[in-house]
N, C-alpha and C. Protein backbone atom coordinates (compact mmCIF):
# COMPACT_ATOMS: atom_id res chain seq x y z
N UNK A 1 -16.37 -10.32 -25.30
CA UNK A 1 -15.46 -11.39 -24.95
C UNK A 1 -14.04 -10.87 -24.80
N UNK A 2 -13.97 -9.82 -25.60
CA UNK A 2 -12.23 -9.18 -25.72
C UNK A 2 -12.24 -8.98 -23.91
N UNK A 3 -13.35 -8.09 -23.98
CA UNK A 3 -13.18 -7.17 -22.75
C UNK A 3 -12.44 -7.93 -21.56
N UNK A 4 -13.42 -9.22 -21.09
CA UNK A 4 -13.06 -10.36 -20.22
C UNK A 4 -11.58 -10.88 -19.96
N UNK A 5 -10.97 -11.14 -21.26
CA UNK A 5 -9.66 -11.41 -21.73
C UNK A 5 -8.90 -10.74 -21.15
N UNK A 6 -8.58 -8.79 -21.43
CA UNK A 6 -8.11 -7.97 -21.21
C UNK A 6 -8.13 -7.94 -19.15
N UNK A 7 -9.49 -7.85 -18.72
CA UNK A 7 -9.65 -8.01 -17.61
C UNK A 7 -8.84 -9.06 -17.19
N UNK A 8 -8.62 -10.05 -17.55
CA UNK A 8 -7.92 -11.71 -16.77
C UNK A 8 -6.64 -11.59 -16.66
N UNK A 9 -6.12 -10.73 -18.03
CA UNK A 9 -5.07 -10.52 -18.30
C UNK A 9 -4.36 -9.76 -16.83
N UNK A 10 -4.82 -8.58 -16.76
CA UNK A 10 -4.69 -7.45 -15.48
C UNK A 10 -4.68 -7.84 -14.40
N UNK A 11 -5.74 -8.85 -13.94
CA UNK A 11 -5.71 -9.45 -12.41
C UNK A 11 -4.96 -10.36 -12.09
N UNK A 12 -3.60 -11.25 -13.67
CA UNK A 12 -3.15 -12.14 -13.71
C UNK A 12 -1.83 -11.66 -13.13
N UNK A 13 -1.70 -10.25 -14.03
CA UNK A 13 -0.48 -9.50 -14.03
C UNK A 13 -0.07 -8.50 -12.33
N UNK A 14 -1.25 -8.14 -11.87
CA UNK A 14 -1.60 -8.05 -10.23
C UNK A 14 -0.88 -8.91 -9.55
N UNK A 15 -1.87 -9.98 -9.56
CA UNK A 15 -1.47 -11.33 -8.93
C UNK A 15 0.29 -12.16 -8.77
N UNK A 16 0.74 -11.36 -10.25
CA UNK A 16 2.48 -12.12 -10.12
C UNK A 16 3.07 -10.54 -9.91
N UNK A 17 2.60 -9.56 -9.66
CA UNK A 17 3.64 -8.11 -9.05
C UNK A 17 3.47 -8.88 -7.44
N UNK A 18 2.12 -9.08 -7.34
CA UNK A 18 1.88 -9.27 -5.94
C UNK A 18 2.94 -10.75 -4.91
N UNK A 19 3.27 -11.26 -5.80
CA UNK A 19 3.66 -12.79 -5.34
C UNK A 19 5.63 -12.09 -5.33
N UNK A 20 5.78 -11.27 -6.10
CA UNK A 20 7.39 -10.76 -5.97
C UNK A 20 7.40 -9.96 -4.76
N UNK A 21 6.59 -9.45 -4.34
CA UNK A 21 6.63 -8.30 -3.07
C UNK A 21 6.79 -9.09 -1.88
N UNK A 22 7.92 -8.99 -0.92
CA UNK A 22 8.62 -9.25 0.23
C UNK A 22 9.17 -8.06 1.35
N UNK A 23 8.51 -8.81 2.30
CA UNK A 23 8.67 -8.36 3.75
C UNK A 23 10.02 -7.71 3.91
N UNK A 24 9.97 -6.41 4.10
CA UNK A 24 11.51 -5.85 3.96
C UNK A 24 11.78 -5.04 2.70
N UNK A 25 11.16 -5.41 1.55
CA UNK A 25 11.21 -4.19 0.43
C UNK A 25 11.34 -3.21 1.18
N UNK A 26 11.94 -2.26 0.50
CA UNK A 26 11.45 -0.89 0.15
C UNK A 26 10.43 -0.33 -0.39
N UNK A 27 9.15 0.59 -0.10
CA UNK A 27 8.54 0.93 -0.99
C UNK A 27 8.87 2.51 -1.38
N UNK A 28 8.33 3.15 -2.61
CA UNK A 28 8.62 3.94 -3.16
C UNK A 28 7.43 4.40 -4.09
N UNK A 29 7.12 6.08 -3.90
CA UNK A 29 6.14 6.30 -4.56
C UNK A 29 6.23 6.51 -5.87
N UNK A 30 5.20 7.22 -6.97
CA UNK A 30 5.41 7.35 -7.87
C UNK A 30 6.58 8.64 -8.38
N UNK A 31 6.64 9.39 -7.66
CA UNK A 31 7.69 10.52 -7.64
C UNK A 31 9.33 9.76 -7.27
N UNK A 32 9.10 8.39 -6.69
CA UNK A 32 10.36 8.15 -6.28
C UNK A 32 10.78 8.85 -5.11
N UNK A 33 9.94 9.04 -4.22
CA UNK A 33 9.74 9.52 -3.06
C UNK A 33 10.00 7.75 -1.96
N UNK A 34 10.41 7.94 -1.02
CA UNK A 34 10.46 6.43 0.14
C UNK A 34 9.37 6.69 1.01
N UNK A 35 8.44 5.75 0.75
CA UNK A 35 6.83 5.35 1.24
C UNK A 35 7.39 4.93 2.99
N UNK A 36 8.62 3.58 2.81
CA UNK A 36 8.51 3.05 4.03
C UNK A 36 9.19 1.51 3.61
N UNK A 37 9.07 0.76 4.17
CA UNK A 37 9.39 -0.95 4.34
C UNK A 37 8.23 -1.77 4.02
N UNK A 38 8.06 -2.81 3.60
CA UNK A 38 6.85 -3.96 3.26
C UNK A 38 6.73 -4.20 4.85
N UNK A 39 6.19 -3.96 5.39
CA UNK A 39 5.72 -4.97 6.66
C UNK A 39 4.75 -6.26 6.63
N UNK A 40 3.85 -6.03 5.54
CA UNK A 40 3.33 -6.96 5.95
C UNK A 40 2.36 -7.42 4.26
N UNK A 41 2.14 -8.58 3.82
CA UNK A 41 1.42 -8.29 2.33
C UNK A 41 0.69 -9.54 2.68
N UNK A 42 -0.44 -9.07 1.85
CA UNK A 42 -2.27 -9.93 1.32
C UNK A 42 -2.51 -10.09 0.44
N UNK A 43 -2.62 -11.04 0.28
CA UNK A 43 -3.55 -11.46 -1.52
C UNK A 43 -5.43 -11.17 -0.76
N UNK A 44 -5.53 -10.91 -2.35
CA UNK A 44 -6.77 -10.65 -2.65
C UNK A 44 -7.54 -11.77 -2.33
N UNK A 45 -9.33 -11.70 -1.87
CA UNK A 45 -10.14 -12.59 -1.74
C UNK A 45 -11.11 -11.72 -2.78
N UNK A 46 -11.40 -11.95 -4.15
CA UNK A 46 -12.66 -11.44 -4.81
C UNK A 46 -13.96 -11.57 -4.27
N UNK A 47 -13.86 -13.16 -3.18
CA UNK A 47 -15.45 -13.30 -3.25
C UNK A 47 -15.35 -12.88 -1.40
N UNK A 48 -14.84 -11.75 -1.00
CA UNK A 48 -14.54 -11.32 0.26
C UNK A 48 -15.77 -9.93 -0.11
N UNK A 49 -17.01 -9.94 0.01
CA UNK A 49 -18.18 -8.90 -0.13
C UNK A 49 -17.38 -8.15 1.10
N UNK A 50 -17.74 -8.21 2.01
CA UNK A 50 -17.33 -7.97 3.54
C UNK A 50 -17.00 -8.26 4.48
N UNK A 51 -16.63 -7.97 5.76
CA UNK A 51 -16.06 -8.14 6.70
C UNK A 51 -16.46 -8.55 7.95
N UNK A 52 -18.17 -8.42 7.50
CA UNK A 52 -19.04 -8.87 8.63
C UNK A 52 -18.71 -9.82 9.24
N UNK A 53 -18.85 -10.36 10.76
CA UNK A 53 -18.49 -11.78 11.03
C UNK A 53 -17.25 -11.98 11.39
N UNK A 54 -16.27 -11.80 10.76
CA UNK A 54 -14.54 -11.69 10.69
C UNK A 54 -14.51 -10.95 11.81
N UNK A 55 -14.92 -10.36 12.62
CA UNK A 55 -13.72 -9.15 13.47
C UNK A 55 -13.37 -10.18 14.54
N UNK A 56 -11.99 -10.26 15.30
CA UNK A 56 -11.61 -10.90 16.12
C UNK A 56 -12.51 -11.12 17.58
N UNK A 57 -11.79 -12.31 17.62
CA UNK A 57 -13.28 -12.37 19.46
C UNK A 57 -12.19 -11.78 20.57
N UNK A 58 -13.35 -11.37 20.92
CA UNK A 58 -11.91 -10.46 22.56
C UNK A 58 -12.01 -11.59 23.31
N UNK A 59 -10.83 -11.17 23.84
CA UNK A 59 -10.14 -12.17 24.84
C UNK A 59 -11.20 -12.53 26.11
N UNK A 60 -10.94 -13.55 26.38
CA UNK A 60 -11.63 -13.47 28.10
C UNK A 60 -10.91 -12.94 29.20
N UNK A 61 -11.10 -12.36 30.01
CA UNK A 61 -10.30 -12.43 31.50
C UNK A 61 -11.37 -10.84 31.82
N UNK A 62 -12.07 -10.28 31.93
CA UNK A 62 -12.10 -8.90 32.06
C UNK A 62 -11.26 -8.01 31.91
N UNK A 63 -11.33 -7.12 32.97
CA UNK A 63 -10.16 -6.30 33.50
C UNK A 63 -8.98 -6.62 32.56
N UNK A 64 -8.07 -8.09 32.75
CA UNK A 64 -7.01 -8.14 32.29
C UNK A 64 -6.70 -8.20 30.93
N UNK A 65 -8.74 -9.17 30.00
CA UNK A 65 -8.24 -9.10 28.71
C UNK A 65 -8.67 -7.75 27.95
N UNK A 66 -9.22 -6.70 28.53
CA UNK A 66 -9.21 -5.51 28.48
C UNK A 66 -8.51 -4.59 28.23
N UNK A 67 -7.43 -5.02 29.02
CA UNK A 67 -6.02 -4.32 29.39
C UNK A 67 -5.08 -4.55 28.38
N UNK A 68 -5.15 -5.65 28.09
CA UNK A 68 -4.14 -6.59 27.18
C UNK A 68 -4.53 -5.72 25.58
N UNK A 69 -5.88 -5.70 25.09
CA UNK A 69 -6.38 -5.15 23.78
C UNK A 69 -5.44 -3.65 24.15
N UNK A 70 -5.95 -3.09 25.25
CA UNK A 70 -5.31 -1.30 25.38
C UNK A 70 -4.24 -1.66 24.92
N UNK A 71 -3.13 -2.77 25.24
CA UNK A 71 -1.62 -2.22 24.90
C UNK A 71 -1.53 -2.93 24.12
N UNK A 72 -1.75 -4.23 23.37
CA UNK A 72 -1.93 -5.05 22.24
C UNK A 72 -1.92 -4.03 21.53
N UNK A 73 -3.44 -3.81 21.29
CA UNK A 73 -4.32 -2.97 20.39
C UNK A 73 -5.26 -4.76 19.69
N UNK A 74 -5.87 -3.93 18.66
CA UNK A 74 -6.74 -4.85 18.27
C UNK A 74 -5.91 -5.28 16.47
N UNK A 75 -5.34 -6.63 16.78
CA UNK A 75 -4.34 -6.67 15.72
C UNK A 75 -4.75 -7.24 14.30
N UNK A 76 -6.30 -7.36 14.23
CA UNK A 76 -6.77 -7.82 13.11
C UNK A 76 -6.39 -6.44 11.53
N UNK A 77 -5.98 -6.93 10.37
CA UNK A 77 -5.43 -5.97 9.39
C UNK A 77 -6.20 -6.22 8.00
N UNK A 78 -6.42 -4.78 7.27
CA UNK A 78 -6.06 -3.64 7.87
C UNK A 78 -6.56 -3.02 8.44
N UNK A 79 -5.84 -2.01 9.26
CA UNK A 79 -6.89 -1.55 10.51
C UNK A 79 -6.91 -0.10 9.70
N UNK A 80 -7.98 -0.06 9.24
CA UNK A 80 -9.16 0.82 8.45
C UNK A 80 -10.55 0.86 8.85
N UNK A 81 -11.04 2.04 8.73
CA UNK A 81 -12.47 1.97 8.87
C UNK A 81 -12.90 1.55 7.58
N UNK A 82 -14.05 0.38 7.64
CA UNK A 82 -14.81 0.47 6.33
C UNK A 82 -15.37 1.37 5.96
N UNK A 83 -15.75 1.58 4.73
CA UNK A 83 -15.83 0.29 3.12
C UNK A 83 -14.54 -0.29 3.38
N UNK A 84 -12.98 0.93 3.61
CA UNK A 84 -11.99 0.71 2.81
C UNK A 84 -11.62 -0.70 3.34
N UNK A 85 -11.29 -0.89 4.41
CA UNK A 85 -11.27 -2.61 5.19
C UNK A 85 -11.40 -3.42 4.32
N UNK A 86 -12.94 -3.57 3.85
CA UNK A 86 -13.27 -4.89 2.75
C UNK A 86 -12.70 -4.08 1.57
N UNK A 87 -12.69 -3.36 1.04
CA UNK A 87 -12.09 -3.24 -0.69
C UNK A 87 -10.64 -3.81 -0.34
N UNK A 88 -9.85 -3.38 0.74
CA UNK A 88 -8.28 -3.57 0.94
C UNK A 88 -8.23 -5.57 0.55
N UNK A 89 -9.23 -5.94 1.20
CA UNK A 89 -9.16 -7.45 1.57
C UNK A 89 -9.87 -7.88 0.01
N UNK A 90 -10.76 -7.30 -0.47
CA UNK A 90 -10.69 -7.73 -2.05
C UNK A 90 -9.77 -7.84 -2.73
N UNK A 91 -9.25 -6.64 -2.69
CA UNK A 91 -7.93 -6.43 -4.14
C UNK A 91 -6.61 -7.60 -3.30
N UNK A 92 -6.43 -7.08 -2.03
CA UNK A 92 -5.05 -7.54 -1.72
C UNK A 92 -4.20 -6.45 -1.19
N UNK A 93 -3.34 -6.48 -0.55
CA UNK A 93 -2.92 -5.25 0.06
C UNK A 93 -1.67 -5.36 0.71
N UNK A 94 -0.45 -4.09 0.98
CA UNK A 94 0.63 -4.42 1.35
C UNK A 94 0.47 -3.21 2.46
N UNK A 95 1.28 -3.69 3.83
CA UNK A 95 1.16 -2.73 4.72
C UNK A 95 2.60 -2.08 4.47
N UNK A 96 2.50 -0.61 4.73
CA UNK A 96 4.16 -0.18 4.59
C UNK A 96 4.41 0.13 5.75
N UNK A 97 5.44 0.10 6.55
CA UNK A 97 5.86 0.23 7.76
C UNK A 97 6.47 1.62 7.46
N UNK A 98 6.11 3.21 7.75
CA UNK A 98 6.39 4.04 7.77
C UNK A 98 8.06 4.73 8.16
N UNK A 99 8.94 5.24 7.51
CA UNK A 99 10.38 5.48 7.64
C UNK A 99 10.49 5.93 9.05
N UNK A 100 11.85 5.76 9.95
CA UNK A 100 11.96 6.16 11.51
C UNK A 100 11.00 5.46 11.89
N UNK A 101 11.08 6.27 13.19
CA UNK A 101 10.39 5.89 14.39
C UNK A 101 8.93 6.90 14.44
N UNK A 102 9.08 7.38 13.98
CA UNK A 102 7.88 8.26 13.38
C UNK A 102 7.15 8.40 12.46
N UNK A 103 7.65 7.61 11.44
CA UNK A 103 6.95 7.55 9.89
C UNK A 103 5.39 6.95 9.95
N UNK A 104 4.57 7.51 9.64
CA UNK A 104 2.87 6.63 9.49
C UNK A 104 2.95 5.43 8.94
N UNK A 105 2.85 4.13 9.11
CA UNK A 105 2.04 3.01 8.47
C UNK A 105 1.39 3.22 7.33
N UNK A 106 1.56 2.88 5.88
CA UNK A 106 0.16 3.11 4.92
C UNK A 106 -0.27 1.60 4.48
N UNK A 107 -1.70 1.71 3.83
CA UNK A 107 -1.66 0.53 2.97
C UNK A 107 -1.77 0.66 1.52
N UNK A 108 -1.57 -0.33 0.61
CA UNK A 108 -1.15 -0.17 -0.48
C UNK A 108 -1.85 -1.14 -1.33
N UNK A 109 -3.22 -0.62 -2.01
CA UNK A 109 -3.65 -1.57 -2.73
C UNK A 109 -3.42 -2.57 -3.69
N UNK A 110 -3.37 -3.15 -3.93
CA UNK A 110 -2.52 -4.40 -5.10
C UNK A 110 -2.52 -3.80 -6.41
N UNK A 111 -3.43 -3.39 -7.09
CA UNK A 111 -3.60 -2.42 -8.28
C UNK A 111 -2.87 -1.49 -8.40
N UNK A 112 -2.42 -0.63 -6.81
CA UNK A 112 -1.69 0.55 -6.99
C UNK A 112 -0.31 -0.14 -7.18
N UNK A 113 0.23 -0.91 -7.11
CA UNK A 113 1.76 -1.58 -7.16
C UNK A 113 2.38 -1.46 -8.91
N UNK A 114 3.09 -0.87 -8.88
CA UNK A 114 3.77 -0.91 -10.05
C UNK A 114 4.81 -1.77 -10.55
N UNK A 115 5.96 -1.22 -10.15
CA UNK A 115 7.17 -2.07 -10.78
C UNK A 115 7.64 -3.07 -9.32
N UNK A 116 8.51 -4.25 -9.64
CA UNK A 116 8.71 -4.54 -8.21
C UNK A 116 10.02 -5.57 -8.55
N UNK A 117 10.87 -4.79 -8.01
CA UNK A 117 12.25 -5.04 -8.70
C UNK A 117 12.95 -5.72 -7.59
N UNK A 118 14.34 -6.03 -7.65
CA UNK A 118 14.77 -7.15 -6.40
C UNK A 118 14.71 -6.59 -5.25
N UNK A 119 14.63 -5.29 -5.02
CA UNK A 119 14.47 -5.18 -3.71
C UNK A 119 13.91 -3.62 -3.60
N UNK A 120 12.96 -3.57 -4.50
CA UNK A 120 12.59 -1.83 -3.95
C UNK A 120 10.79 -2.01 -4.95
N UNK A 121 9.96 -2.01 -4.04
CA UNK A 121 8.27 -1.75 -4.98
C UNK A 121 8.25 -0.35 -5.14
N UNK A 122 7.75 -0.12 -6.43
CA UNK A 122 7.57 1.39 -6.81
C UNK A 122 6.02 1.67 -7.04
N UNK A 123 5.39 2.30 -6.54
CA UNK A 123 3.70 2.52 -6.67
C UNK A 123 3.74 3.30 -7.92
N UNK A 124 2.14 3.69 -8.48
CA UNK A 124 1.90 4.22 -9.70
C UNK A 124 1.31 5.44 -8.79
N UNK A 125 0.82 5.74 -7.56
CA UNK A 125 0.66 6.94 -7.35
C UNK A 125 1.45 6.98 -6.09
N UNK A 126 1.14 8.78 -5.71
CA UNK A 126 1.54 9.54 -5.01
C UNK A 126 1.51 8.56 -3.11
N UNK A 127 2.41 9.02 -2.30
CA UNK A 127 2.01 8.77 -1.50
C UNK A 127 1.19 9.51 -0.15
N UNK A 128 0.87 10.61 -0.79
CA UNK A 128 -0.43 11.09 0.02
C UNK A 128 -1.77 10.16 -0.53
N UNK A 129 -1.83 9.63 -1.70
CA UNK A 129 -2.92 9.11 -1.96
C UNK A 129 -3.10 8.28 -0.97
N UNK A 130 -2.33 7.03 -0.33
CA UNK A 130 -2.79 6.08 0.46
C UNK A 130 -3.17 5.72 1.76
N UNK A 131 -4.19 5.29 2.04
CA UNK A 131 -4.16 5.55 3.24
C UNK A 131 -3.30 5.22 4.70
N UNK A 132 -3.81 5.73 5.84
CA UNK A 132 -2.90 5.48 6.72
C UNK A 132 -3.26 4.40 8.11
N UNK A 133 -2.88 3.55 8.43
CA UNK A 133 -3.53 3.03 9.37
C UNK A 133 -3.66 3.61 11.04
N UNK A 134 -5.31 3.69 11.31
CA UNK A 134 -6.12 4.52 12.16
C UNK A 134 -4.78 4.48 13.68
């Protein structure tokens, strides 16, 4: 019964790092290294098994809605290959908008979020750990 407790406790404490994190943070790794910007943040779905079903419907037009995905792209998030896709959409997830005009995109699992102060999230790991979007 402790165990459960302890568990509720953790996903409670998740759940309110997760609700302070805003579009425009800063993120920051565990070295205090700059990850990138919040672009974009998700709460968790626990009872989200998978992703089956969910993927967006393509457009109609042929040719043109064809064309449109090429320079669109396909904007459903995060754009991961599964498993990681559905684990991202379990836990909850923050996209980081990579530094410059060159910086990679990562995502950032809700668990990995550490401190999250008025205007800068600090992760508990590295930022090679996370991944990058494809």
């Amino acid at each position: 019964m402790m165990e459960n407790s302890g568990m509720r406790e953790e996903v409670g404490s998740i759940e309110r790092s997760m609700e302070r994190v805003q579009e425009g943070m800063t993120v920051v790794d565990l070295g205090n290294e700059k990850v990138g910007k919040v672009e974009y943040v998700q709460f968790g779905d626990p009872q989200a098994a998978t992703t089956e079903g969910n993927d967006l419907v393509r457009p109609a037009g042929g040719i043109l809605g064809e064309a449109a995905l090429g320079v669109l792209g396909d904007e459903r998030e995060p754009d991961v290959d599964e498993p990681l896709r559905s684990q991202l959409l379990r836990y909850g997830f923050i996209k980081v908008d990579g530094p410059g005009l060159t910086g990679t995109d990562r995502y950032v699992r809700s668990d990995l979020v550490g401190n999250v102060s008025e205007d800068t999230v600090t992760l508990k790991v590295s930022k090679d750990e996370l991944p990058k979007e494809r």
